[in-house]
N, C-alpha and C. Protein backbone atom coordinates (compact mmCIF):
# COMPACT_ATOMS: atom_id res chain seq x y z
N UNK A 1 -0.93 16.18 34.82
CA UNK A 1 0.39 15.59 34.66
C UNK A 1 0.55 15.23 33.18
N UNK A 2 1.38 15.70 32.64
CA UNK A 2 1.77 15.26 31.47
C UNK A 2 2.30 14.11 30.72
N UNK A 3 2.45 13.86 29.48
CA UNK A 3 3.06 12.87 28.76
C UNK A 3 4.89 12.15 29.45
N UNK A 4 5.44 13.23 29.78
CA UNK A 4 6.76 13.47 29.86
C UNK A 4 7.08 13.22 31.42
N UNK A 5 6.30 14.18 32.00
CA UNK A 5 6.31 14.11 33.17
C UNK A 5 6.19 12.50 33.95
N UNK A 6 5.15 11.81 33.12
CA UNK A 6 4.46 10.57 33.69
C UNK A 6 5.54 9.26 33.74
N UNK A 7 6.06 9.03 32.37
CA UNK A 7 7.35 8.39 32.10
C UNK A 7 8.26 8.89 32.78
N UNK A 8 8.67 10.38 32.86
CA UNK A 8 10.45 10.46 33.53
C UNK A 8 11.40 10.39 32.53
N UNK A 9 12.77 10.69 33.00
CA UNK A 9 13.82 10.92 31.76
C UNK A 9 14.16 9.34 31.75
N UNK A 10 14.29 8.46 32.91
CA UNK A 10 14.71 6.98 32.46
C UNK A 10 13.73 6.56 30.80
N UNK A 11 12.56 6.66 31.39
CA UNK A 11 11.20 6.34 30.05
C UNK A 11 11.94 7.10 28.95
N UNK A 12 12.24 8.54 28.53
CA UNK A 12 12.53 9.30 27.68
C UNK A 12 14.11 8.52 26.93
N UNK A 13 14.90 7.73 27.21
CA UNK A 13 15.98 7.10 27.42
C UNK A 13 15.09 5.91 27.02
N UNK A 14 15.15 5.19 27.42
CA UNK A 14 14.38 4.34 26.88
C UNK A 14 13.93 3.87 25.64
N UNK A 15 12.54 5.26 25.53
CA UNK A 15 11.91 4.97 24.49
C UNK A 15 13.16 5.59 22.95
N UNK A 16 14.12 6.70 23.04
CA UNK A 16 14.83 6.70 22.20
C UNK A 16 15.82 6.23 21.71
N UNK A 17 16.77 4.92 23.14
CA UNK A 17 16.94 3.64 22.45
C UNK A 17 16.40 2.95 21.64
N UNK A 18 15.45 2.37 22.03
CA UNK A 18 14.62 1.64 21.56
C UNK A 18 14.77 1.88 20.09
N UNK A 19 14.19 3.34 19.94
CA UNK A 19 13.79 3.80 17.99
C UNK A 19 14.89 3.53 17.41
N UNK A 20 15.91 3.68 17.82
CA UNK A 20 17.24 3.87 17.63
C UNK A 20 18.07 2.37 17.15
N UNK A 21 17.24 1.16 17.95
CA UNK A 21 17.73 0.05 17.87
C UNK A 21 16.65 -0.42 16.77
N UNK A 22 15.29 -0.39 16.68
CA UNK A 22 14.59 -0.55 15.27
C UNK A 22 15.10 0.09 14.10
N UNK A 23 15.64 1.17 14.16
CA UNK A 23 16.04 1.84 13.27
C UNK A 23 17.38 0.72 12.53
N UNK A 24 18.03 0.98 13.54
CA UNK A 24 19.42 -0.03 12.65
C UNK A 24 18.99 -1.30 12.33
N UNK A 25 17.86 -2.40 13.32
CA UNK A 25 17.62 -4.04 12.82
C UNK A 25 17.16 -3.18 11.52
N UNK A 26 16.12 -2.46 11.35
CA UNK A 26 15.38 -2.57 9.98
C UNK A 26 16.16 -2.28 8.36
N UNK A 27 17.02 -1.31 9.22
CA UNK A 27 18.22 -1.22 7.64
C UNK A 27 19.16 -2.31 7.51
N UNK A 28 19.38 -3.40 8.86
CA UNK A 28 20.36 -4.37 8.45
C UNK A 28 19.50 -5.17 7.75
N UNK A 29 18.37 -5.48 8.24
CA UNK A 29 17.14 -6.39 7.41
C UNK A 29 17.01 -6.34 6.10
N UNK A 30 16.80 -4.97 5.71
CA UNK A 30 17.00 -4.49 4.03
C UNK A 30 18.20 -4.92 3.62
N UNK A 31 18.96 -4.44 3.90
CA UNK A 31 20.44 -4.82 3.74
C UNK A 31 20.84 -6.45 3.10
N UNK A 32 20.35 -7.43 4.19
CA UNK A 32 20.94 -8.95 4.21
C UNK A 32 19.56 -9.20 3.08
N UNK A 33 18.67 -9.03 2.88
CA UNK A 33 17.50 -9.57 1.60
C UNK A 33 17.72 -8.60 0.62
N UNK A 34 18.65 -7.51 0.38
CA UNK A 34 18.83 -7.03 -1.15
C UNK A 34 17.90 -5.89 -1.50
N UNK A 35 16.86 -5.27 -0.23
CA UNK A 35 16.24 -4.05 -0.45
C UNK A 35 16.98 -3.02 -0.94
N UNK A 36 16.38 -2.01 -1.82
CA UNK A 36 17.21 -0.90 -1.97
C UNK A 36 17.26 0.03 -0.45
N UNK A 37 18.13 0.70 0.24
CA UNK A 37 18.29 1.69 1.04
C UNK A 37 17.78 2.84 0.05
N UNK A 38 16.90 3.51 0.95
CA UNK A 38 16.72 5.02 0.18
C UNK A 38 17.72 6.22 0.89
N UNK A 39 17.60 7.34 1.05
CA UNK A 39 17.80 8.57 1.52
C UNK A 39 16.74 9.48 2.36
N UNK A 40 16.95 10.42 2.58
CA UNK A 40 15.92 11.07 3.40
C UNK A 40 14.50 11.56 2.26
N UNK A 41 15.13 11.90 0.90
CA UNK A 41 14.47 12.74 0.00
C UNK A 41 14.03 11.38 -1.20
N UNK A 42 14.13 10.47 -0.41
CA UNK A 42 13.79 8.83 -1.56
C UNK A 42 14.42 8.68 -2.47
N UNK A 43 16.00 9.23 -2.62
CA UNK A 43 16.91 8.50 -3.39
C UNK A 43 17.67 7.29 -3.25
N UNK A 44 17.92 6.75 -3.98
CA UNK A 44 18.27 5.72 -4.29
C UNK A 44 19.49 5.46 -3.36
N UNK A 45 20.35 5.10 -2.67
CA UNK A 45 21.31 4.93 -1.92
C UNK A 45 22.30 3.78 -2.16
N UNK A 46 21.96 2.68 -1.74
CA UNK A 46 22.21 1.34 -2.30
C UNK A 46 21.65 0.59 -2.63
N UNK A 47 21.19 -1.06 -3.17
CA UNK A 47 22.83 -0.82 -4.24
C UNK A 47 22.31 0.35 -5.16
N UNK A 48 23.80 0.67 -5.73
CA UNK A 48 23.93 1.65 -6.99
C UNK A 48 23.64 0.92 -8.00
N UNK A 49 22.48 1.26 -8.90
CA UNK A 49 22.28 0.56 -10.33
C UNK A 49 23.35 1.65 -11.32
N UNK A 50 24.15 0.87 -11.97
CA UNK A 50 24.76 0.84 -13.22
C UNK A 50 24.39 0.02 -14.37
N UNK A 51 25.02 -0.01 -15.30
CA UNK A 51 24.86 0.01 -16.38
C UNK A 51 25.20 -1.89 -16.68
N UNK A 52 25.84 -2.09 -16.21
CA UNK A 52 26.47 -4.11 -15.24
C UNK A 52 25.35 -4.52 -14.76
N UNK A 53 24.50 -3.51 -13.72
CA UNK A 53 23.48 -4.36 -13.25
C UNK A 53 22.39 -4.52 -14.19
N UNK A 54 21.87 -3.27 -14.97
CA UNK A 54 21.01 -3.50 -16.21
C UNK A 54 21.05 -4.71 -16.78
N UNK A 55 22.58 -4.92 -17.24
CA UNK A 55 22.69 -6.11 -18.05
C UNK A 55 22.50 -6.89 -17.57
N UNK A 56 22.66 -7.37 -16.23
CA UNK A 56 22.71 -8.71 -15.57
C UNK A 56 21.28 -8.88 -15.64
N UNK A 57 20.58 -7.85 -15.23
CA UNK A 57 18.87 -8.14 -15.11
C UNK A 57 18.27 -8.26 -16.33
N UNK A 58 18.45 -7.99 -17.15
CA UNK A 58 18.31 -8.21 -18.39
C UNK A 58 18.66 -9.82 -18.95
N UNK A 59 19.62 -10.34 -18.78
CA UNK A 59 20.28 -11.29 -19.00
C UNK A 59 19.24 -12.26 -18.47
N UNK A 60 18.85 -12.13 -16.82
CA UNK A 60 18.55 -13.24 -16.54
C UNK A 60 17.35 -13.21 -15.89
N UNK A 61 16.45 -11.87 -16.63
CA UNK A 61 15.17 -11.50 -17.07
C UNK A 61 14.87 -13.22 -18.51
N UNK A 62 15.75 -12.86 -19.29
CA UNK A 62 16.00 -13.54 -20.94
C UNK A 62 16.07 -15.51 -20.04
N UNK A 63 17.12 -15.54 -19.12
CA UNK A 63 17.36 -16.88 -18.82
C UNK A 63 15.96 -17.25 -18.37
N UNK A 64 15.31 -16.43 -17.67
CA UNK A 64 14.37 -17.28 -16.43
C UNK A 64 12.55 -17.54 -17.50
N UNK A 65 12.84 -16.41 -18.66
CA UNK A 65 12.00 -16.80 -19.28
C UNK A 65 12.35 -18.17 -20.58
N UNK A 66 13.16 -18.31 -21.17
CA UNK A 66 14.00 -19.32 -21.38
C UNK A 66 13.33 -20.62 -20.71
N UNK A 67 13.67 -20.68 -18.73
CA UNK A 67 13.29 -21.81 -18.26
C UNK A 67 12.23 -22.25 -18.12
N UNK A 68 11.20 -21.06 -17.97
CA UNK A 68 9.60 -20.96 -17.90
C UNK A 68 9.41 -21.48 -18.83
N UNK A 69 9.44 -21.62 -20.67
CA UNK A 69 9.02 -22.27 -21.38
C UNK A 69 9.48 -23.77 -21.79
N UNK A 70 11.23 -23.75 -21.17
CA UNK A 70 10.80 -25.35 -21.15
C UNK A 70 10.95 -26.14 -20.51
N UNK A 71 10.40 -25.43 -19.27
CA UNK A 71 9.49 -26.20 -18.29
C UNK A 71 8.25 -26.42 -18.72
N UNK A 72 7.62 -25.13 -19.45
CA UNK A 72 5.98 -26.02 -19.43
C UNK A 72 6.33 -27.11 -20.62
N UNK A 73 7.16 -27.31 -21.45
CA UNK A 73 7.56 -28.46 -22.38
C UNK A 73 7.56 -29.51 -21.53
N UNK A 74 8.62 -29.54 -20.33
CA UNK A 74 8.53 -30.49 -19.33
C UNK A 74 7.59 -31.29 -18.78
N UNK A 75 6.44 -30.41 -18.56
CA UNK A 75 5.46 -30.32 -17.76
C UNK A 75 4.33 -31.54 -19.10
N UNK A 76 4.34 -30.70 -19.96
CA UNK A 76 3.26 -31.40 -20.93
C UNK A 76 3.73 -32.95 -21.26
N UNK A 77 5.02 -32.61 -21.41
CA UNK A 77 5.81 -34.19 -21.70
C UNK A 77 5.40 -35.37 -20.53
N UNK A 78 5.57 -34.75 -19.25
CA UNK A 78 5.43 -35.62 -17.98
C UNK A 78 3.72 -35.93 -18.08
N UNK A 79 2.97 -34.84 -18.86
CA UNK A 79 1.96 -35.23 -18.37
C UNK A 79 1.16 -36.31 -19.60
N UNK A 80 1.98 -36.57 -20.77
CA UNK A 80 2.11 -37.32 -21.59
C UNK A 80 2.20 -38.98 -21.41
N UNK A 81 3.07 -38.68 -20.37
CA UNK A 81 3.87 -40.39 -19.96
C UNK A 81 3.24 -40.92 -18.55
N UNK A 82 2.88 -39.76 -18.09
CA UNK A 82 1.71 -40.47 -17.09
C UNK A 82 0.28 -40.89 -17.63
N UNK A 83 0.21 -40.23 -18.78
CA UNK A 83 -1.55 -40.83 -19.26
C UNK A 83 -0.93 -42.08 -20.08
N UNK A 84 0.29 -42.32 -20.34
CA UNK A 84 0.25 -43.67 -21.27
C UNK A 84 0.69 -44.73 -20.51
N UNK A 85 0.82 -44.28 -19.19
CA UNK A 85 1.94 -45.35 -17.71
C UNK A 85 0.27 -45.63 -17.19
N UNK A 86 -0.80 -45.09 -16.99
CA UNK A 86 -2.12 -44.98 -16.30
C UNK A 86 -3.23 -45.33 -17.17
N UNK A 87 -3.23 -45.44 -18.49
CA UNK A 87 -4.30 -46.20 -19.24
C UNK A 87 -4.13 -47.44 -19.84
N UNK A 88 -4.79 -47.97 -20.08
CA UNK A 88 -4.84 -49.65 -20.15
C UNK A 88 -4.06 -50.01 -21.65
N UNK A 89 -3.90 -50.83 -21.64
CA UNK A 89 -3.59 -51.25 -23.19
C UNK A 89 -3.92 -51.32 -24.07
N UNK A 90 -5.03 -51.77 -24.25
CA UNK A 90 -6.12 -51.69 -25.37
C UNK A 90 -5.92 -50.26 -25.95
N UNK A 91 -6.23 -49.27 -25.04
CA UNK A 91 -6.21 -47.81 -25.65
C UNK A 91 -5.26 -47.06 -26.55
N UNK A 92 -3.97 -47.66 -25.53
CA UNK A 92 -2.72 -47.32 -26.25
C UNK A 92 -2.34 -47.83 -27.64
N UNK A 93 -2.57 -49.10 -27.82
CA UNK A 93 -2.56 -49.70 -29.00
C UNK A 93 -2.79 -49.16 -30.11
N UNK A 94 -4.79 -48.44 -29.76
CA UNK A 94 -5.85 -48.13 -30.54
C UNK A 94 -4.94 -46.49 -31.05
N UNK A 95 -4.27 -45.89 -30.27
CA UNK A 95 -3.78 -45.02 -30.23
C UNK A 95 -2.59 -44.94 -30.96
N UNK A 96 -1.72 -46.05 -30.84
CA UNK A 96 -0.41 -45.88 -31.71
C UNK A 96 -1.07 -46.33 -33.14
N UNK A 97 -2.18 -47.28 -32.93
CA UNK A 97 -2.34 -47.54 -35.05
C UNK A 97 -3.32 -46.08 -35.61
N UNK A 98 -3.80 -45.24 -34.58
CA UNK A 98 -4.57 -43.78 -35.15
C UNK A 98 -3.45 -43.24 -35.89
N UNK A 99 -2.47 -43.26 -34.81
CA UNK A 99 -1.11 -42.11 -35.51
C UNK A 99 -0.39 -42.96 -36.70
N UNK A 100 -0.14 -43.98 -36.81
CA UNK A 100 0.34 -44.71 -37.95
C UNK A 100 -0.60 -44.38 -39.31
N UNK A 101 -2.05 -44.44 -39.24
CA UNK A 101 -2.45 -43.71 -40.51
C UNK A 101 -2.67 -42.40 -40.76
């Protein structure tokens, strides 16, 4: 008895719903998070990159490195004012008359 035979045409129905219904969740999935859609031959489909989107990625390629550095400014500053909020007085003192000479 065979593959085909064993299932039946209901099973055969079935199982090519089924592909049929993965098939579309998985391209709406791509779709709603911004995946590219390909083609059968792995072209590009959607979105269409132009010459707008270059720039934009570019742009805010430039912004996000921008924030990365001053954040770690941020970062060193905070970690500045917690060692002078967390050490005693004496130290700090000893510390502001170092930098005065």
């Amino acid at each position: 008895m065979g593959f085909f035979e064993l299932i039946g045409g209901p099973g055969i129905v079935m199982i090519a719903i089924s592909g049929t219904i993965g098939w579309v969740v998985t391209t709406w999935l791509k779709v709603r998070h911004g995946y590219p859609l390909e083609g059968s031959f792995g072209q590009a489909l959607k979105p269409v990159i132009n010459n707008e989107h270059v720039e934009r990625i570019r742009l805010l390629t430039t912004e996000n490195a921008q924030m990365a550095a001053e954040l770690s400014a941020m970062k060193e500053r905070l970690a500045t004012l917690e060692r002078i909020a967390t050490d005693s007085g004496s130290r700090l003192a000893h510390e502001i008359d170092r930098l005065k000479h």
